[in-house]
Protein backbone atom coordinates (compact mmCIF):
# COMPACT_ATOMS: atom_id res chain seq x y z
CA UNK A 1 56.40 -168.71 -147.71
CA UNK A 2 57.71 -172.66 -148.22
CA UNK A 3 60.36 -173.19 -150.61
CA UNK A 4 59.53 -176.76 -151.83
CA UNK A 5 61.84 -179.19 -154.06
CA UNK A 6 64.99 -177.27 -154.37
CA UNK A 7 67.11 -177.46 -157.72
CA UNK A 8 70.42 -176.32 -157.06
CA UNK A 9 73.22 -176.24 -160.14
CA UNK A 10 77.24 -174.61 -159.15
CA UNK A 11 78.90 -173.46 -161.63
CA UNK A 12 82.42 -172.32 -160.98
CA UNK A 13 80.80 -169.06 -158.93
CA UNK A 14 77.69 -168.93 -160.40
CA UNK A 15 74.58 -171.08 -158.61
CA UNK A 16 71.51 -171.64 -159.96
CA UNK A 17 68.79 -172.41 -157.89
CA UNK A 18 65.08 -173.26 -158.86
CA UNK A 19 62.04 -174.18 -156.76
CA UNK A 20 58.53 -173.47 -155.76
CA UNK A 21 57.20 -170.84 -153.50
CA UNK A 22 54.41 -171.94 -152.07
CA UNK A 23 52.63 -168.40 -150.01
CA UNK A 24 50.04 -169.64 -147.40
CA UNK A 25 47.10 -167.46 -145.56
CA UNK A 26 44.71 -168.52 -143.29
CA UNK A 27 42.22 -166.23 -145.24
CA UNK A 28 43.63 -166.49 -148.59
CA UNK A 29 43.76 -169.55 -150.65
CA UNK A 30 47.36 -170.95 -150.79
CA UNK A 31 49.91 -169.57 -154.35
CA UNK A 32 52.01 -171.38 -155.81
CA UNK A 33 54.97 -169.76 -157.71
CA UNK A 34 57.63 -171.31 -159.37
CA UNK A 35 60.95 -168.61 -158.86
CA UNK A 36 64.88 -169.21 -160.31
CA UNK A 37 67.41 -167.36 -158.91
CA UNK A 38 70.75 -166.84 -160.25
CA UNK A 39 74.14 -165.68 -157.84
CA UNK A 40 77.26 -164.78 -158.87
CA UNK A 41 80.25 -165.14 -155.97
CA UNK A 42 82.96 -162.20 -156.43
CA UNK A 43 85.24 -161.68 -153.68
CA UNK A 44 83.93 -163.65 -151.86
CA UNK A 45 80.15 -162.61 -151.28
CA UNK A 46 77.06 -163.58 -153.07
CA UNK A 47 75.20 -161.50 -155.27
CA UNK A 48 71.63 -161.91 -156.91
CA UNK A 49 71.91 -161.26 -160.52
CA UNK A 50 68.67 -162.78 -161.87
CA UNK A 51 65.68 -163.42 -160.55
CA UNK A 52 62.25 -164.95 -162.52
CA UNK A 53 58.93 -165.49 -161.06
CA UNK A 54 55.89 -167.24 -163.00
CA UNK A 55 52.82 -168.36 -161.52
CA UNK A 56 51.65 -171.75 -161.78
């Protein structure tokens, strides 16, 4: 997989990160998905707390 063009938005200790997934096979055509993550920081570690996935 290729993460391509990278959004990233802090907020205090929440990040928001949006980009495109691009999944490539030499036998499959390539997918493209767009994905946003959300992560929360508490004491000092980073936790996933949302994920989305849509095809495009």
């Amino acid at each position: 997989a290729n993460v391509v063009d990278p959004h990233v938005k802090l907020l205090g200790e929440t990040a928001i990160v949006a980009f495109a997934n691009v999944i490539q096979s030499a036998t499959e055509p390539s997918v493209m998905y767009m994905e946003t993550r959300v992560w929360n920081r508490a004491s000092g570690k980073w936790k996933n707390v949302h994920f989305h996935r849509s095809s495009k």
